[in-house]
N, C-alpha and C. Protein backbone atom coordinates (compact mmCIF):
# COMPACT_ATOMS: atom_id res chain seq x y z
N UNK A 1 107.62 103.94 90.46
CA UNK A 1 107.65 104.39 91.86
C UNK A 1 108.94 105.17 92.11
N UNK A 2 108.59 106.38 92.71
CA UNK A 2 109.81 107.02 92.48
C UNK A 2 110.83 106.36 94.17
N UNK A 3 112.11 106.59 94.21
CA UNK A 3 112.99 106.09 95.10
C UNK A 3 113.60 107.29 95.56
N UNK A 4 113.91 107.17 97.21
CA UNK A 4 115.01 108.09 97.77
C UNK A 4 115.67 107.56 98.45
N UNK A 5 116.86 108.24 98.38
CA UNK A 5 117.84 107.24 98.68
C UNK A 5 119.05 108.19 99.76
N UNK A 6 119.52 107.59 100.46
CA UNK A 6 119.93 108.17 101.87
C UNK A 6 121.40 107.19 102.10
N UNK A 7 122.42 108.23 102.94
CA UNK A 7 123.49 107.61 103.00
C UNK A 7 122.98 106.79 104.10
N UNK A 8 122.73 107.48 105.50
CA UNK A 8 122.33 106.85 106.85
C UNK A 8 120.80 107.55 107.18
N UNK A 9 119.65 106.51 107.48
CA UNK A 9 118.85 106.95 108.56
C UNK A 9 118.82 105.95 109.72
N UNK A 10 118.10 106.75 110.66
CA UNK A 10 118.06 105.85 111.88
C UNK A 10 117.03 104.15 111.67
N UNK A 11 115.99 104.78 110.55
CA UNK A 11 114.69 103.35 109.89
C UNK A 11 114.18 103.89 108.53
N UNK A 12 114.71 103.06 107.34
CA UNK A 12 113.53 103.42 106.54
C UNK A 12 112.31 103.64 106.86
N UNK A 13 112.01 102.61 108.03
CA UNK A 13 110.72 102.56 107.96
C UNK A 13 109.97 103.53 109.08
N UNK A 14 110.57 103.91 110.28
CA UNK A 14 110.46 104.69 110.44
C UNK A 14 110.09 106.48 110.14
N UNK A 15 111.32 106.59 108.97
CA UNK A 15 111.42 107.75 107.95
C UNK A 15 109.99 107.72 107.37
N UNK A 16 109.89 106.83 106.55
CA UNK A 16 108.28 106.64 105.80
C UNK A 16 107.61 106.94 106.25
N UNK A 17 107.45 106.21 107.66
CA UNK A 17 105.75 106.48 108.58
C UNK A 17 105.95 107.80 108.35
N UNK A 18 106.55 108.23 109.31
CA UNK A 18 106.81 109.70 109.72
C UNK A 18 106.45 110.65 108.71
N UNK A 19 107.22 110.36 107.55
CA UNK A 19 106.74 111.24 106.55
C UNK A 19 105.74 111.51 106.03
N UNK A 20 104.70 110.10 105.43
CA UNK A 20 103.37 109.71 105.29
C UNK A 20 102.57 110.56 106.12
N UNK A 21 102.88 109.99 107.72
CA UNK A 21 101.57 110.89 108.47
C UNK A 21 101.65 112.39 108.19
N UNK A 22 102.36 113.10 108.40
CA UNK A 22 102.55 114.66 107.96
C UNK A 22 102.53 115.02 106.75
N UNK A 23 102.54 114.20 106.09
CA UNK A 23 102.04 114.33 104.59
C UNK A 23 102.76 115.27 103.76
N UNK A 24 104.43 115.06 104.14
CA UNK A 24 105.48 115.43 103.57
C UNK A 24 105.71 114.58 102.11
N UNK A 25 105.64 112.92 102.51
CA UNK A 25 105.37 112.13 101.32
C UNK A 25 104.02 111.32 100.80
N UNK A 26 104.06 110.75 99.47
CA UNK A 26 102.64 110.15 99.49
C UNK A 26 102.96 108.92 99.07
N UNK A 27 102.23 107.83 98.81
CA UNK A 27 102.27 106.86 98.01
C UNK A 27 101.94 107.19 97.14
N UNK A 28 102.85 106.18 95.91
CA UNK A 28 103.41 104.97 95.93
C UNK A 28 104.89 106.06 96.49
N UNK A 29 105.58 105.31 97.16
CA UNK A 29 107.34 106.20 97.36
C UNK A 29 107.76 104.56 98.02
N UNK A 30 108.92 104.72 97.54
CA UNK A 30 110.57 104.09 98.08
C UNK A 30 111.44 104.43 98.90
N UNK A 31 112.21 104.16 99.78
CA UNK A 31 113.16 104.62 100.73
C UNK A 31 114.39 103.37 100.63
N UNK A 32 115.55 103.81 100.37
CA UNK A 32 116.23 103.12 101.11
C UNK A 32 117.47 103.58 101.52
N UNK A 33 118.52 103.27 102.49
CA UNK A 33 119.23 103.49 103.13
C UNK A 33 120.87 102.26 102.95
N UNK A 34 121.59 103.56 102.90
CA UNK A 34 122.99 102.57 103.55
C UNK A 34 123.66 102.31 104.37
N UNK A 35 122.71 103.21 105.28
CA UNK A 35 123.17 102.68 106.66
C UNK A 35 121.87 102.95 107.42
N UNK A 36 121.51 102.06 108.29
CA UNK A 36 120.12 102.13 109.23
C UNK A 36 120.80 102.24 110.97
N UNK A 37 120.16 102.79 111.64
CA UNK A 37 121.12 102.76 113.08
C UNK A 37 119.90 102.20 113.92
N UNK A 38 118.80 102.02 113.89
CA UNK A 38 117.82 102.07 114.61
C UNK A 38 116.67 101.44 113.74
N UNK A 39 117.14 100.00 113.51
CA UNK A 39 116.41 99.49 112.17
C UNK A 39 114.86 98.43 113.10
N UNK A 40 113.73 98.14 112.28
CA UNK A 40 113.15 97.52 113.08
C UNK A 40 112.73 95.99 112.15
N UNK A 41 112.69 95.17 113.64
CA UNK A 41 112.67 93.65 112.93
C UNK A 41 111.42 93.42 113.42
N UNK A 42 110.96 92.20 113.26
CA UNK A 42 110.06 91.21 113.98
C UNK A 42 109.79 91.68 115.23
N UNK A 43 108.59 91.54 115.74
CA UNK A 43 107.80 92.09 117.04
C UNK A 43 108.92 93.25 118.02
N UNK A 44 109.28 94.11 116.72
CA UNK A 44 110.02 95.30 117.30
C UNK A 44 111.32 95.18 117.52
N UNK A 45 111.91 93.85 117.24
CA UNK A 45 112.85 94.00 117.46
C UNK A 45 114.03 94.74 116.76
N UNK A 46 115.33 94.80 116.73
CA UNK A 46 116.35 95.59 115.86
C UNK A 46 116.83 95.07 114.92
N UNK A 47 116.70 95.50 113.80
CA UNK A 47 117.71 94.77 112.93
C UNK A 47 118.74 95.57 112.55
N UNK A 48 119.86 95.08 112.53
CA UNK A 48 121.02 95.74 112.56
C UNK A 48 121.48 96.40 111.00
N UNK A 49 122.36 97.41 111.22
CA UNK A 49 121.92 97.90 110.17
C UNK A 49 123.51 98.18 109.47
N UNK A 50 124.70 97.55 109.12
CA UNK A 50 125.15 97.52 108.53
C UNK A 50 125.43 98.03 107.28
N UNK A 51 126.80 98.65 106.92
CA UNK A 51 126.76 99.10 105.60
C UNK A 51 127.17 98.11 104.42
N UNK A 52 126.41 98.39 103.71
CA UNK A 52 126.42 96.89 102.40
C UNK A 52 125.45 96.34 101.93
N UNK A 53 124.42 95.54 103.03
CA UNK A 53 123.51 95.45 103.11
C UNK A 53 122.07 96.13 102.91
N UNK A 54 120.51 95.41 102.72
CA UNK A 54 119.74 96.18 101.97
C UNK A 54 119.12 96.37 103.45
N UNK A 55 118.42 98.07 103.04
CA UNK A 55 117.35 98.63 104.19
C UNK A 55 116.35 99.37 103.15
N UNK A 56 115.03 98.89 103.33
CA UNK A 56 114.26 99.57 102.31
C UNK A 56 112.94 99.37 102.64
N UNK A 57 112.71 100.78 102.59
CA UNK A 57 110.91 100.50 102.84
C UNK A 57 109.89 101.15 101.59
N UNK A 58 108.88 100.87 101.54
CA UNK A 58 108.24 101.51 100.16
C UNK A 58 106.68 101.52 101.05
N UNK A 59 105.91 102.28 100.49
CA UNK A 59 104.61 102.51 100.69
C UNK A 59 103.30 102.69 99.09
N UNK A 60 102.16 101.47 99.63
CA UNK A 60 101.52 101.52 98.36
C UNK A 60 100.21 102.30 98.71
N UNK A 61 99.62 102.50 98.23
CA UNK A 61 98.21 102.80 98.66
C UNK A 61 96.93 101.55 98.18
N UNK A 62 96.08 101.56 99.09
CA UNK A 62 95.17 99.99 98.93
C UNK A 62 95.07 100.01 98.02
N UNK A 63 94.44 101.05 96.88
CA UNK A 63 93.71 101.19 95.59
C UNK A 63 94.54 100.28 94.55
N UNK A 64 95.86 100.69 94.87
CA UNK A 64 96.87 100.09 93.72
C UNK A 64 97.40 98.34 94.23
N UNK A 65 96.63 97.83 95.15
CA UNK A 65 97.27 96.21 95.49
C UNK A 65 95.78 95.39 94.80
N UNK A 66 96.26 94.20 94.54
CA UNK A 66 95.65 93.32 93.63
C UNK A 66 94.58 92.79 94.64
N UNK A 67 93.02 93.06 94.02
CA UNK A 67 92.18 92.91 94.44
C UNK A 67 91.55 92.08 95.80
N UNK A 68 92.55 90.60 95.24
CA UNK A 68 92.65 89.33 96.12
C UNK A 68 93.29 89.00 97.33
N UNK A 69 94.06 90.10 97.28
CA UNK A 69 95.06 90.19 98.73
C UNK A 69 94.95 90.22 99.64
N UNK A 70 94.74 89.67 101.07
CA UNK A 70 94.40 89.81 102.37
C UNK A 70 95.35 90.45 103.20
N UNK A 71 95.03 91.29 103.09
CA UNK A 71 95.57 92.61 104.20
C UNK A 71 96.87 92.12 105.13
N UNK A 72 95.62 91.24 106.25
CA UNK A 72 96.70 90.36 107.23
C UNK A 72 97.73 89.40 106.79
N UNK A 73 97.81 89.05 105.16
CA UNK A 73 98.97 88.49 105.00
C UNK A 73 99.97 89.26 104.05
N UNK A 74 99.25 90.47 103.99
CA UNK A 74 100.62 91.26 103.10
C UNK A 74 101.76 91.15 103.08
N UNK A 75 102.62 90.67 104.60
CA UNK A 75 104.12 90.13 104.54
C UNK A 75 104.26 88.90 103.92
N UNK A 76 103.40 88.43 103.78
CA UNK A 76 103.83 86.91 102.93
C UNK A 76 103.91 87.23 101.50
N UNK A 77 103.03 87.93 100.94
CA UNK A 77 102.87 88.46 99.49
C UNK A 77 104.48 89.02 99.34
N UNK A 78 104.43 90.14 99.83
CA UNK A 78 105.61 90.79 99.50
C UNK A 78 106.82 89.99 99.83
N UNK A 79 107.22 89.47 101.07
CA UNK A 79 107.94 88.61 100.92
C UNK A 79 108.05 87.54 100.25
N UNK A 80 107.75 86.86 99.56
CA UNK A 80 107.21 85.65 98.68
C UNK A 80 107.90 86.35 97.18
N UNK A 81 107.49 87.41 96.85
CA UNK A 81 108.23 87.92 95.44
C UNK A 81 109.77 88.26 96.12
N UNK A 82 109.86 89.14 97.19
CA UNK A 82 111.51 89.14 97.21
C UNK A 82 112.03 87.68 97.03
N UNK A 83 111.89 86.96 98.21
CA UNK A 83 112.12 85.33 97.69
C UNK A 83 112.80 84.89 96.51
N UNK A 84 111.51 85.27 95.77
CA UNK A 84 112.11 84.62 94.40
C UNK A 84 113.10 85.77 93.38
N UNK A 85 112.94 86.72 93.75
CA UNK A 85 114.43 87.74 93.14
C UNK A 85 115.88 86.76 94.13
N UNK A 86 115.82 87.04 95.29
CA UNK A 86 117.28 86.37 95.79
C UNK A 86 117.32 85.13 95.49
N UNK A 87 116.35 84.04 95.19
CA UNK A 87 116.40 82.59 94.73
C UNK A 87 117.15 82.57 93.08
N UNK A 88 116.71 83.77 92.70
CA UNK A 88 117.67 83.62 91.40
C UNK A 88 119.23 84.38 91.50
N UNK A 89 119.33 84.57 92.49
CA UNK A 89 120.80 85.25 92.77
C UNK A 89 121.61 83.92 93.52
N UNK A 90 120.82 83.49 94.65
CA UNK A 90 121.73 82.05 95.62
C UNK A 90 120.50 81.14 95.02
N UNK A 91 120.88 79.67 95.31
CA UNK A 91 120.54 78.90 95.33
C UNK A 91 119.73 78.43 97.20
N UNK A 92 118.70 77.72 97.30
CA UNK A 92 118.49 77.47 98.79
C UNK A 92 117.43 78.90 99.82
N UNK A 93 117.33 79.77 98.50
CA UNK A 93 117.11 80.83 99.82
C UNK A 93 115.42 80.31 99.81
N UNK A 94 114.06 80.11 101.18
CA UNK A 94 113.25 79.91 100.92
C UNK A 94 112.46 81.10 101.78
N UNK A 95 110.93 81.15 101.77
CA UNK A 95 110.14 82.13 102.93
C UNK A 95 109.78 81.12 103.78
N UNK A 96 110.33 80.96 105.12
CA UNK A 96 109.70 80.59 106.07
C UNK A 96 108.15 81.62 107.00
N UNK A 97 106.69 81.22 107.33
CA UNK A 97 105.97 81.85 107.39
C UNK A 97 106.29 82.58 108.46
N UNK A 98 105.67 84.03 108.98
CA UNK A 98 104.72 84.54 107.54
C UNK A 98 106.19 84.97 106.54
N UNK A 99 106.74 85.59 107.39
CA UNK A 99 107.63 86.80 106.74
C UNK A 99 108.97 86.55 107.01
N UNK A 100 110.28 85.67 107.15
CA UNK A 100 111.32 85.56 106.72
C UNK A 100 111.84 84.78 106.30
N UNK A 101 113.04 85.64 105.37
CA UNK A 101 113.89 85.13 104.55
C UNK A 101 115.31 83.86 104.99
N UNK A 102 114.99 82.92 104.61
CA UNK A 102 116.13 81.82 105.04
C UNK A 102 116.97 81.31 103.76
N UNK A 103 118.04 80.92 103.96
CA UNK A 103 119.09 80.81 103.17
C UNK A 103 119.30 79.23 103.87
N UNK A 104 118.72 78.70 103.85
CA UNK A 104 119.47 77.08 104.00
C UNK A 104 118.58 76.77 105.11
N UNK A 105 119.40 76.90 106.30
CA UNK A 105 118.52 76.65 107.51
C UNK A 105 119.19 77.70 108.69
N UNK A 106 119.12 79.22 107.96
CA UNK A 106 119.40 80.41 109.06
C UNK A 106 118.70 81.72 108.18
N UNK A 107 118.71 82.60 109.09
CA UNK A 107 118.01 84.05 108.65
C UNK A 107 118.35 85.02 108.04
N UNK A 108 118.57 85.62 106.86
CA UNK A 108 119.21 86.38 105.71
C UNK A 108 118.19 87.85 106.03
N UNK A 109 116.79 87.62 106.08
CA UNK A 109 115.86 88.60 106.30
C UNK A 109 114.56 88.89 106.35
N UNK A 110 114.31 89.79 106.09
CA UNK A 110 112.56 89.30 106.54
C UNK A 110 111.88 90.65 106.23
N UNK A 111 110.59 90.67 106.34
CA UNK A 111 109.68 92.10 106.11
C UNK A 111 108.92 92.62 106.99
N UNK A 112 108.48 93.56 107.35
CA UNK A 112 107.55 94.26 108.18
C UNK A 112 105.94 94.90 107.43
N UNK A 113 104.95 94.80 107.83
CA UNK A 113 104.14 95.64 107.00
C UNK A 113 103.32 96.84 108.89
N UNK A 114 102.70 97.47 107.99
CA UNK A 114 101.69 98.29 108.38
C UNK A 114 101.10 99.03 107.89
N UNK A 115 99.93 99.45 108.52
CA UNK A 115 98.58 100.48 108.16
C UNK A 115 98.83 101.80 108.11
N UNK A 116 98.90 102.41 107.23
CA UNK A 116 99.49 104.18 107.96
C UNK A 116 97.80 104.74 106.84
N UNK A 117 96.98 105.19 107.50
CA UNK A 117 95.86 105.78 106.70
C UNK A 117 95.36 104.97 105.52
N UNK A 118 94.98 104.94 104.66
CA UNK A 118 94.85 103.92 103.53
C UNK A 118 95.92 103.78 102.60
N UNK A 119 96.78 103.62 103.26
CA UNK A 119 98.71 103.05 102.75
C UNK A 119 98.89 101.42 103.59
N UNK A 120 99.52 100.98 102.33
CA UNK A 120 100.41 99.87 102.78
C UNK A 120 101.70 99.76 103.09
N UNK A 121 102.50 100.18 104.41
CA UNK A 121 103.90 100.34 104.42
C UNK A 121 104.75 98.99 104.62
N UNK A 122 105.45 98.63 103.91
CA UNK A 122 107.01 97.53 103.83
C UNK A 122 107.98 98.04 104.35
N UNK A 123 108.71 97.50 105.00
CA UNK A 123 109.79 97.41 105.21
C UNK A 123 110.40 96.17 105.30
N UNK A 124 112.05 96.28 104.46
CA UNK A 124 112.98 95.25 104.31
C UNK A 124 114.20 95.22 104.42
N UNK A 125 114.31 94.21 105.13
CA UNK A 125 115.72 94.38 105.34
C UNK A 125 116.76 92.65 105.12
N UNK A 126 117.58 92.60 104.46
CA UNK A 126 118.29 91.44 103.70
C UNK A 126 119.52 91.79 104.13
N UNK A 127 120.48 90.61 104.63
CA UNK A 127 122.06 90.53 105.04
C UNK A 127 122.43 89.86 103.31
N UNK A 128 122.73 91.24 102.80
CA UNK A 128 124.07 90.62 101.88
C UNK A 128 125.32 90.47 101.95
N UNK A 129 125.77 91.38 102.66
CA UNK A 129 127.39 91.09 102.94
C UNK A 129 127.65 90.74 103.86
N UNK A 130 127.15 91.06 104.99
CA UNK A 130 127.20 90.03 106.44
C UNK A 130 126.27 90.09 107.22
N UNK A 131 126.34 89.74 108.31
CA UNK A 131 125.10 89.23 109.48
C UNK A 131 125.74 89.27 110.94
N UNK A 132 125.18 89.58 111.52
CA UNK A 132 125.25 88.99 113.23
C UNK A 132 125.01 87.84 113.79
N UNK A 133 125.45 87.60 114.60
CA UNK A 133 125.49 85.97 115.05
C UNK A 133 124.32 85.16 115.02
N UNK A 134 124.32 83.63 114.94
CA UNK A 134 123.30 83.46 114.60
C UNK A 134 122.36 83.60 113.53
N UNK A 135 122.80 84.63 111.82
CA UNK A 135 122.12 84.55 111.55
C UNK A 135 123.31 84.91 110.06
N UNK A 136 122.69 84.73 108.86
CA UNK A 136 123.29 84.54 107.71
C UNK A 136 123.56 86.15 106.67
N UNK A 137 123.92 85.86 105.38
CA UNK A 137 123.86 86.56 104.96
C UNK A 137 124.02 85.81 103.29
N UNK A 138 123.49 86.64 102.32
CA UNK A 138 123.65 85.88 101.21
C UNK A 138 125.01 85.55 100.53
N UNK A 139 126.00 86.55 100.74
CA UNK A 139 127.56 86.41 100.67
C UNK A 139 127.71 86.79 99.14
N UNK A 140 127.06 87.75 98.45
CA UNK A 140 127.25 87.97 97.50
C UNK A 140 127.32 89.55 97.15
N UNK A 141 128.33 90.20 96.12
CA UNK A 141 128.35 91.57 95.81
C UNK A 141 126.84 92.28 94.59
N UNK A 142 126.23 92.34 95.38
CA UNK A 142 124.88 92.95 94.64
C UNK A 142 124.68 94.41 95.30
N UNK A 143 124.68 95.46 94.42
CA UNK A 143 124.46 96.81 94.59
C UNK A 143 122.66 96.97 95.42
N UNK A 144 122.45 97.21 96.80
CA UNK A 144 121.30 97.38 97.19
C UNK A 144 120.47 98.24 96.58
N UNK A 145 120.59 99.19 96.09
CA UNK A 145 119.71 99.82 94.79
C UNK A 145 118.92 99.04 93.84
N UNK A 146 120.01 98.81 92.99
CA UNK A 146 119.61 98.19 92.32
C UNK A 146 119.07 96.84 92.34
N UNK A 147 118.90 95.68 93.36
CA UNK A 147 117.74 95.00 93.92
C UNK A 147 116.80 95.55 94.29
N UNK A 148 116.57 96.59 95.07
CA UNK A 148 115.32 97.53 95.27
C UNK A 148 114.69 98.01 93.62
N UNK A 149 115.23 98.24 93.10
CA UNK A 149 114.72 98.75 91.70
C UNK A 149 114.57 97.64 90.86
N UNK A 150 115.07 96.27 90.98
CA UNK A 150 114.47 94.85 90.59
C UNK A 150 113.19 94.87 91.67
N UNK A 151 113.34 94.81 92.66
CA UNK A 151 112.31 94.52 93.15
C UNK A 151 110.47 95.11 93.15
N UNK A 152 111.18 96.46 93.21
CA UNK A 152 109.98 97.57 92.75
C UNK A 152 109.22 96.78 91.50
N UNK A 153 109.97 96.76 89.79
CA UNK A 153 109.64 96.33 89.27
C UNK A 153 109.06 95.24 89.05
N UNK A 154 109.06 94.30 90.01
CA UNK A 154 108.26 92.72 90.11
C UNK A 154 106.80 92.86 91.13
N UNK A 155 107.06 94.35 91.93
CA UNK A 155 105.55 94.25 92.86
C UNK A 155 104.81 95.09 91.83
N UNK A 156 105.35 96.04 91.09
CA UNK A 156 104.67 97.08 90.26
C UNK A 156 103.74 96.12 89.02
N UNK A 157 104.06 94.46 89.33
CA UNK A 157 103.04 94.01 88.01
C UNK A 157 101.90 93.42 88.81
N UNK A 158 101.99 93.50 90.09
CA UNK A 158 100.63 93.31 90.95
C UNK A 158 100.08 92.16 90.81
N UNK A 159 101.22 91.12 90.59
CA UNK A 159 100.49 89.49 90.46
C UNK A 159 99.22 89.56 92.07
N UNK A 160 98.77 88.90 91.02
CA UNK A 160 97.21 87.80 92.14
C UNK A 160 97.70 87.62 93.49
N UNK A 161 97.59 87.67 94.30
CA UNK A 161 97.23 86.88 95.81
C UNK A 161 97.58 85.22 95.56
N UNK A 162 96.61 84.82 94.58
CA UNK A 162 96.87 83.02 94.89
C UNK A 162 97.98 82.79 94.08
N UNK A 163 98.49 83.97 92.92
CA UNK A 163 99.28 83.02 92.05
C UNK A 163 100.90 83.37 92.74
N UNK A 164 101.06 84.64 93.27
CA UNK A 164 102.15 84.46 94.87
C UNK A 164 102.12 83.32 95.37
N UNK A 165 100.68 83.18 96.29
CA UNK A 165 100.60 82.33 97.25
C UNK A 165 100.91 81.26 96.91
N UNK A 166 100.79 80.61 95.55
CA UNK A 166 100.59 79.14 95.42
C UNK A 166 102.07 79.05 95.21
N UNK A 167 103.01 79.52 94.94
CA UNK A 167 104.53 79.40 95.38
C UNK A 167 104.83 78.86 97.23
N UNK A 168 104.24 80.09 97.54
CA UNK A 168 104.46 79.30 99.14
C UNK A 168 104.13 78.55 99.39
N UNK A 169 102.79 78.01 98.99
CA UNK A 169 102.71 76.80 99.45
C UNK A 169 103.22 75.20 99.39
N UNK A 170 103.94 75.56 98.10
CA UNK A 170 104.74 74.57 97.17
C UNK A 170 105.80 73.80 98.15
N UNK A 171 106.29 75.10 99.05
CA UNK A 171 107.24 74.96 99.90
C UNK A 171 107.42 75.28 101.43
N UNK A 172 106.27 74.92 101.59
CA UNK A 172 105.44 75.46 102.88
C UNK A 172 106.07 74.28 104.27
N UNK A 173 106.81 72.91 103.20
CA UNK A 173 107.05 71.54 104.28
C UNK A 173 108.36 71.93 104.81
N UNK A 174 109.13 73.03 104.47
CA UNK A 174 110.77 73.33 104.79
C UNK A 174 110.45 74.31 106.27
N UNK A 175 109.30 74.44 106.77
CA UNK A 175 108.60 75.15 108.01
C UNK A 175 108.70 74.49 109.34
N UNK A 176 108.34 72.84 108.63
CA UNK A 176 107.96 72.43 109.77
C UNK A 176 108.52 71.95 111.03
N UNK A 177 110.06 72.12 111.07
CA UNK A 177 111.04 72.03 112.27
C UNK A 177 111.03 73.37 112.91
N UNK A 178 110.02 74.84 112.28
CA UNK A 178 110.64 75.72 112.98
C UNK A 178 109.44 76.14 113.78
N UNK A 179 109.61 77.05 114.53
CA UNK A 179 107.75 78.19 114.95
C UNK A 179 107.84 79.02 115.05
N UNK A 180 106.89 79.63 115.24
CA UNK A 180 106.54 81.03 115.55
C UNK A 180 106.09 81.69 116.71
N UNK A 181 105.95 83.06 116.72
CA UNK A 181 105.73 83.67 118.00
C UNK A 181 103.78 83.99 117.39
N UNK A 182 103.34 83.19 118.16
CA UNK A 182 102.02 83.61 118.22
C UNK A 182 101.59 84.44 119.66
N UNK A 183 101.17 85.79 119.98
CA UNK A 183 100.84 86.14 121.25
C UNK A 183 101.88 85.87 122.20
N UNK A 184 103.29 85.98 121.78
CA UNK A 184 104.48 86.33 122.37
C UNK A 184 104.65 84.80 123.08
N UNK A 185 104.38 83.63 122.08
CA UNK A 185 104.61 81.98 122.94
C UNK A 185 105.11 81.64 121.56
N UNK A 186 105.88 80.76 121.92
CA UNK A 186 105.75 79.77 120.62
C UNK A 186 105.31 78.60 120.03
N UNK A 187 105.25 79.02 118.96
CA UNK A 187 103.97 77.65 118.78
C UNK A 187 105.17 76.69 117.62
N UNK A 188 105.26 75.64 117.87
CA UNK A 188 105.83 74.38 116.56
C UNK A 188 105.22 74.58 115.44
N UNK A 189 105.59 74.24 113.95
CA UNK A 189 104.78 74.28 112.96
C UNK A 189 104.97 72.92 111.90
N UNK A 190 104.96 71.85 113.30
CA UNK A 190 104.91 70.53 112.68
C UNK A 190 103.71 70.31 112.03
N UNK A 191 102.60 70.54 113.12
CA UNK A 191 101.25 70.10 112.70
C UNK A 191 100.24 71.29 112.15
N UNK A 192 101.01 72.12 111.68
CA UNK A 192 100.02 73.58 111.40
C UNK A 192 99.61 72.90 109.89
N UNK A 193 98.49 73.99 109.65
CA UNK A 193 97.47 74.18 108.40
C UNK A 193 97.81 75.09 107.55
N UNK A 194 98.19 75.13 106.55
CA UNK A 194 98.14 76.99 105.97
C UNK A 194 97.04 76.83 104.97
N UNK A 195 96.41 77.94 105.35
CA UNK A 195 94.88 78.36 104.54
C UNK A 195 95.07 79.11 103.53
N UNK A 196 94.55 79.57 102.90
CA UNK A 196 94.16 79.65 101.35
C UNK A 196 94.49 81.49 101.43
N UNK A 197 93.87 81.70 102.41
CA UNK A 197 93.77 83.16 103.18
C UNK A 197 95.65 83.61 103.66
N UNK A 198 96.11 82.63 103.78
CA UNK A 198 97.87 83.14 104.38
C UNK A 198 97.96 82.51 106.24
N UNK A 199 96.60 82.82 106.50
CA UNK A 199 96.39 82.39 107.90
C UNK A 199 97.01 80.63 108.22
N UNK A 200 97.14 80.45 109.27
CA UNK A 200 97.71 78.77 110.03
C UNK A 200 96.58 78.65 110.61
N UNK A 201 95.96 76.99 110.85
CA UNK A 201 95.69 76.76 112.33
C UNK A 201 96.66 76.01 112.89
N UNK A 202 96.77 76.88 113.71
CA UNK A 202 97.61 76.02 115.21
C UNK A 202 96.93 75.49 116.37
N UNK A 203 97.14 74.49 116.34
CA UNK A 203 96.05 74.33 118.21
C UNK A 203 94.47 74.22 117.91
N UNK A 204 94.28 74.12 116.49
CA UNK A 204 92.98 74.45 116.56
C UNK A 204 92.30 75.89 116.42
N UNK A 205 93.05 76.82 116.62
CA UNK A 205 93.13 78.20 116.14
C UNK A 205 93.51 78.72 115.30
N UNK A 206 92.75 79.86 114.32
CA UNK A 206 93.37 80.12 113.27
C UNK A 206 94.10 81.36 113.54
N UNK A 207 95.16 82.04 112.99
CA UNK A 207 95.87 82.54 113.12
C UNK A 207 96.85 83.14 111.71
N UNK A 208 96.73 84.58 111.97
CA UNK A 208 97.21 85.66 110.93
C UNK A 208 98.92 85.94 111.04
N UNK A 209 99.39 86.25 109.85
CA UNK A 209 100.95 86.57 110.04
C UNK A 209 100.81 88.03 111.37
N UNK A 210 99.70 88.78 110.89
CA UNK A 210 99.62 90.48 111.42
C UNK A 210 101.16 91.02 111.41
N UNK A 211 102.25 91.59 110.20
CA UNK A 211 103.30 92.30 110.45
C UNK A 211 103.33 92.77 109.57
């Protein structure tokens, strides 16, 4: 997968869409950045974008993701392999569902997905050298490139759906003090389900990562 690489943009992931739809770039492509100004997190929010730290988005096309994969949990997939690249760098780091990255019991980072035409777009973003309040960072000197180019190489072997998944689930009980934003509420994830699919029931409802 080829990579481009940028001192500052305002969003990898942004950049990507953008590019994708006008069909300046295609899949499979890489982006990442060393500085993001206008980075995007969880239900839109910002993630800050620091220099040091990783900003990276990549785009696949459906054809090339492993047969078994459910769409609506693509952030767990992809997050689930970063996971285990930074688990062999710190000790403690786990995926809380669907999609972020925790380092003990605070937030290091997390992923974004979306639909852009029959593309799968990622975006990621990881505090290695520091963080904003409230939230962590791994505290270690690792060149962001070159984790992106570890990382590339671990989605490029297109493991299974279940044989990802069955990692998360291994460790699915380190969840259950926290929740989530389901339909902009939050829901506890003492008593949740996780299905086979990536989906929870909560409440009796089942329910998709969708990011």
């Amino acid at each position: 997968m080829e990579i481009l690489s940028f001192d500052l943009l305002s969003s990898t992931q942004h950049y990507l869409v953008n590019e994708l739809k006008s069909n300046k770039l295609r899949a499979p492509i890489a982006v990442i950045a060393n500085e993001q100004t206008d980075g995007v997190g969880s239900r839109l929010n910002e993630w800050e974008g620091v220099k040091g730290n990783f900003f990276a988005s990549f785009a696949l096309p459906y054809d090339l993701l492993p047969f078994d994969l459910p769409l609506a949990s693509a952030s767990i997939y992809f997050a689930q392999i970063m996971q285990e690249l930074l688990q062999d760098i710190v000790d403690d780091v786990w995926l809380k569902w669907p999609n972020d990255i925790y380092l003990k019991e605070s937030k290091i980072g997390g992923i974004i997905t979306q639909k852009i035409d029959q593309n799968l777009v990622c975006g990621i973003g990881i505090n290695i050298l520091s963080a904003p309040k409230s939230y962590a960072s791994l505290g270690v000197d690792i060149d962001p490139y070159f984790l992106l180019k570890k990382y590339i190489k671990e989605i490029e072997k297109f493991p299974k759906w279940q044989e990802v998944f069955s990692k998360v689930k291994l460790e699915f009980e380190k969840n259950r003090k926290y929740f989530v934003h389901i339909k902009d509420k939050k829901k506890g994830l003492l008593t949740a389900v996780l299905c086979d699919d990536g989906s929870l029931i909560l409440d009796g409802e089942k329910v998709f990562s969708l990011r």
